[in-house]
N, C-alpha and C. Protein backbone atom coordinates (compact mmCIF):
# COMPACT_ATOMS: atom_id res chain seq x y z
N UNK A 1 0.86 -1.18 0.00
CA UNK A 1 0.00 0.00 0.00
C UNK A 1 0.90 1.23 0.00
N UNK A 2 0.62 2.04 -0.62
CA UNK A 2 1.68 3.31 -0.70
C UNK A 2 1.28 4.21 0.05
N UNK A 3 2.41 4.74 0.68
CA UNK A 3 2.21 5.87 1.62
C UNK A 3 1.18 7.07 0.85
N UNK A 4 -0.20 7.16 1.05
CA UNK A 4 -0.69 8.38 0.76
C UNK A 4 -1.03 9.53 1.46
N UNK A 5 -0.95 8.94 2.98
CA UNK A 5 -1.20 9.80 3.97
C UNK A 5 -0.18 10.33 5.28
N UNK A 6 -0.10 10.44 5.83
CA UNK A 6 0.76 11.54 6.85
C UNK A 6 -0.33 11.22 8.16
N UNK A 7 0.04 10.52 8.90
CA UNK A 7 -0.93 10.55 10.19
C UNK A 7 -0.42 11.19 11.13
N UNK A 8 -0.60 12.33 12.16
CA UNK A 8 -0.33 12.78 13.48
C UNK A 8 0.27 11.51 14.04
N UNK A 9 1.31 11.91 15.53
CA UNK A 9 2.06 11.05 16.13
C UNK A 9 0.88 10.27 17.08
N UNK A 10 -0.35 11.01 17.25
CA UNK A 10 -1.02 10.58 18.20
C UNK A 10 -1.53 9.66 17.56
N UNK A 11 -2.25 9.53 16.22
CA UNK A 11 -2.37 8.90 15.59
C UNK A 11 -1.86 7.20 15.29
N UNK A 12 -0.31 7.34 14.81
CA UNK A 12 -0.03 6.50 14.86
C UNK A 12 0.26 5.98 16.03
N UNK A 13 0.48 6.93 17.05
CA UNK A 13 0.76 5.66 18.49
C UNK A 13 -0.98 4.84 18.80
N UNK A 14 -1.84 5.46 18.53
CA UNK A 14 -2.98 4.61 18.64
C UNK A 14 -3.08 3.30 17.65
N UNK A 15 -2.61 3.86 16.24
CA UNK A 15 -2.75 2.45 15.23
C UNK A 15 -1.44 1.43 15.73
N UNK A 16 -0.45 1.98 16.43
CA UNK A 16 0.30 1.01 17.02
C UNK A 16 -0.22 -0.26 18.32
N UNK A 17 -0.53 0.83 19.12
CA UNK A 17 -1.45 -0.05 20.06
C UNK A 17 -2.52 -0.99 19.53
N UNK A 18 -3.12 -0.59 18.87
CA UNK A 18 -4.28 -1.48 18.02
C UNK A 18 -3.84 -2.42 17.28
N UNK A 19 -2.22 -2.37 16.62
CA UNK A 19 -2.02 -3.51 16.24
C UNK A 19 -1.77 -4.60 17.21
N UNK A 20 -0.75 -4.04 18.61
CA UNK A 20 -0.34 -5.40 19.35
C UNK A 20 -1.51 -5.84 19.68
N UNK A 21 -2.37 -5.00 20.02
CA UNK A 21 -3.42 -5.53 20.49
C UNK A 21 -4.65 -6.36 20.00
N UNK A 22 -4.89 -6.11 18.83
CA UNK A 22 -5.64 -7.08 17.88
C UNK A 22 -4.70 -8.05 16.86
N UNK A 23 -3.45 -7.93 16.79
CA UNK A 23 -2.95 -8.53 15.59
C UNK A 23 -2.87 -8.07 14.28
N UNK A 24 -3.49 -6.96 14.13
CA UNK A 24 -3.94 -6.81 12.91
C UNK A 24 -3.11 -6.15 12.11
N UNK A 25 -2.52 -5.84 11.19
CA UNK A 25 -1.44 -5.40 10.65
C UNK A 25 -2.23 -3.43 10.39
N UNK A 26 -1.52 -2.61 10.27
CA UNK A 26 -1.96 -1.40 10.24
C UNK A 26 -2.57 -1.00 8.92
N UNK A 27 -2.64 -1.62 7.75
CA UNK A 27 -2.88 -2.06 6.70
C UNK A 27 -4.39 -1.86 7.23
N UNK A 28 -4.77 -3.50 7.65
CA UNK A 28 -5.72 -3.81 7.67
C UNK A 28 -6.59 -2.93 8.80
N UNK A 29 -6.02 -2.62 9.48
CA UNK A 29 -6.74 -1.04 10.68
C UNK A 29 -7.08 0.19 10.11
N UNK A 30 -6.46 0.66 8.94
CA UNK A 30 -6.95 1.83 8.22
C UNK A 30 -7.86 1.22 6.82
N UNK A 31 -7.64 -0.04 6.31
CA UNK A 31 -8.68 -0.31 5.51
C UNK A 31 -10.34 0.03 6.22
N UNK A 32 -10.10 -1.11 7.06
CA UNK A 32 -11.36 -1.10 7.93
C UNK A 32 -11.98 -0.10 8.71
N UNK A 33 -11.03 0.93 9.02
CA UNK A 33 -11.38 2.26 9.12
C UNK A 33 -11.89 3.20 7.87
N UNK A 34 -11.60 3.17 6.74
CA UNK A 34 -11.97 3.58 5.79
C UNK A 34 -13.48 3.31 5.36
N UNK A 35 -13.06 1.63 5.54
CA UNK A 35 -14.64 0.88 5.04
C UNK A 35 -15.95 1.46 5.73
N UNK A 36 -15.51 1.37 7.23
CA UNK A 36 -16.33 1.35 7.83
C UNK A 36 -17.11 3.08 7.89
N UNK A 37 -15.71 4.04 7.70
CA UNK A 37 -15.92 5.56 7.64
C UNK A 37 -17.01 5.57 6.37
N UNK A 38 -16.67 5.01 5.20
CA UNK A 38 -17.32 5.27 3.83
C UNK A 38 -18.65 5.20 4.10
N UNK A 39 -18.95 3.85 4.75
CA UNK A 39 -20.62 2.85 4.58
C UNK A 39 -21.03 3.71 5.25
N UNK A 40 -20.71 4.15 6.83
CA UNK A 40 -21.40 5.55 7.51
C UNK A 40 -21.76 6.50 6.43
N UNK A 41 -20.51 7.22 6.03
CA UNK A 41 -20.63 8.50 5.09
C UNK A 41 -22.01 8.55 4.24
N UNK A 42 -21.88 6.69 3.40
CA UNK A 42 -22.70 6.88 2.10
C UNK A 42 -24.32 6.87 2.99
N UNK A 43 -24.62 5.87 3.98
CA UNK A 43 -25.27 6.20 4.65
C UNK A 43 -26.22 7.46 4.88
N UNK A 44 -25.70 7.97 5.68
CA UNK A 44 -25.96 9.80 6.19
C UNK A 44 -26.26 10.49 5.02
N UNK A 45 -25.22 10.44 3.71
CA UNK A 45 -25.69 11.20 2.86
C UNK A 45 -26.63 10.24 1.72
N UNK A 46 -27.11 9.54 2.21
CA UNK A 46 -28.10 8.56 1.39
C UNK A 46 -27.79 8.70 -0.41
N UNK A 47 -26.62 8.14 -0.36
CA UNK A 47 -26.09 8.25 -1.89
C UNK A 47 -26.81 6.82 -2.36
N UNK A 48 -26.32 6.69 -3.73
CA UNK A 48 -27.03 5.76 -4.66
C UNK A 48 -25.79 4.85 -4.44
N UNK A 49 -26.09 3.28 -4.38
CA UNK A 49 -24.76 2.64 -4.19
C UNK A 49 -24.64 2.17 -3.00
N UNK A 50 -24.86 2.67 -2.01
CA UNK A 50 -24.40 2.54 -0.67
C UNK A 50 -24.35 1.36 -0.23
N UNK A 51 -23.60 0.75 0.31
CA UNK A 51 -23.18 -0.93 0.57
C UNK A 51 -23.83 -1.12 1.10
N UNK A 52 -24.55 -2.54 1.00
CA UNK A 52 -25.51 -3.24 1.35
C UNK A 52 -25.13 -4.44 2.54
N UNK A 53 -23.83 -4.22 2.52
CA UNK A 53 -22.96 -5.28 3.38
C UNK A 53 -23.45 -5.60 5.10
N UNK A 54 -23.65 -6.48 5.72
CA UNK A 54 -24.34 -6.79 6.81
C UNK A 54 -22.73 -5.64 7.57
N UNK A 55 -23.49 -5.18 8.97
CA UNK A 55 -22.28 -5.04 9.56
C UNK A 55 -21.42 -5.40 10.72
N UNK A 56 -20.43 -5.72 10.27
CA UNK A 56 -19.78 -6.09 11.45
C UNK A 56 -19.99 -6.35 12.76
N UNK A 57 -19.37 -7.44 13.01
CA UNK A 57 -19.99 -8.02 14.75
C UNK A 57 -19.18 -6.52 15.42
N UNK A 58 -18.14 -6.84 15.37
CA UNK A 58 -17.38 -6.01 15.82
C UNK A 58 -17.35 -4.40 15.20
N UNK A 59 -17.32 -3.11 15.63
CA UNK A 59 -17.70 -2.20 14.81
C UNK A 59 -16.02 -1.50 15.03
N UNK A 60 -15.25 -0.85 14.46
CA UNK A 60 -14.37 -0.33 14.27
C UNK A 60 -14.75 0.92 16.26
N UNK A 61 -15.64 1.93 16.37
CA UNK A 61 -15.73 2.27 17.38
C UNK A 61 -15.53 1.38 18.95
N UNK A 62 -15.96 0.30 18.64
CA UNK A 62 -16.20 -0.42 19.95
C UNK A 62 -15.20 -1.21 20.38
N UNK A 63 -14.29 -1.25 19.34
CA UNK A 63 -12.86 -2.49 19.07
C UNK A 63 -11.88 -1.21 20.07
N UNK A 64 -12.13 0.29 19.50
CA UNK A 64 -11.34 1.35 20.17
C UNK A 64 -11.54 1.64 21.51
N UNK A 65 -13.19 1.42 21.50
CA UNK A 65 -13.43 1.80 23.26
C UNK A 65 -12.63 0.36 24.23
N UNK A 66 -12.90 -0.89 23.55
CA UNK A 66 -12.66 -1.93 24.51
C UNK A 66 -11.37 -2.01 24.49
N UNK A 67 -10.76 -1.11 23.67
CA UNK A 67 -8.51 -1.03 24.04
C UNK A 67 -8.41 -0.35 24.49
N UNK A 68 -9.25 0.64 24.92
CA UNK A 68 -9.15 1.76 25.89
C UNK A 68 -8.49 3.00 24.93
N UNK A 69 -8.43 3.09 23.38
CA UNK A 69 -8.07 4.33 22.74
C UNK A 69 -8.60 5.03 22.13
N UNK A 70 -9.83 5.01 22.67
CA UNK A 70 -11.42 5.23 22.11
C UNK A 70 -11.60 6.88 23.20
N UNK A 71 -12.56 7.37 22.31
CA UNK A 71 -12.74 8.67 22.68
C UNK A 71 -13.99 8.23 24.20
């Protein structure tokens, strides 16, 4: 994946924690952050398209509150 973005330090020390802590490679923590940001987005703005995809047991918010790096 190519660097397209620039994250704050706070930032990445949270996607750090989230990796030891789930396993998940940081890759796969900003995909799923993305995914999950988009389906909201298209959502709210009730666009045409909008994924139909069941969602997640786990929700990207609740994975953050239960590591404790959650707002």
């Amino acid at each position: 994946m190519p660097h397209l973005l620039r994250f704050s330090r706070e930032t990445e020390s949270r996607l750090d924690k989230l990796c030891q802590q789930t396993g998940m490679s940081k890759a796969e923590l900003i995909e799923r952050c993305l995914d999950t940001g988009m389906d909201d987005l298209e959502i709210q703005l009730h666009m045409e398209g909008a994924s139909k995809r069941p969602v997640t047991k786990t929700s990207l918010d609740q994975l953050l509150r239960e590591s404790g790096l959650g707002a």
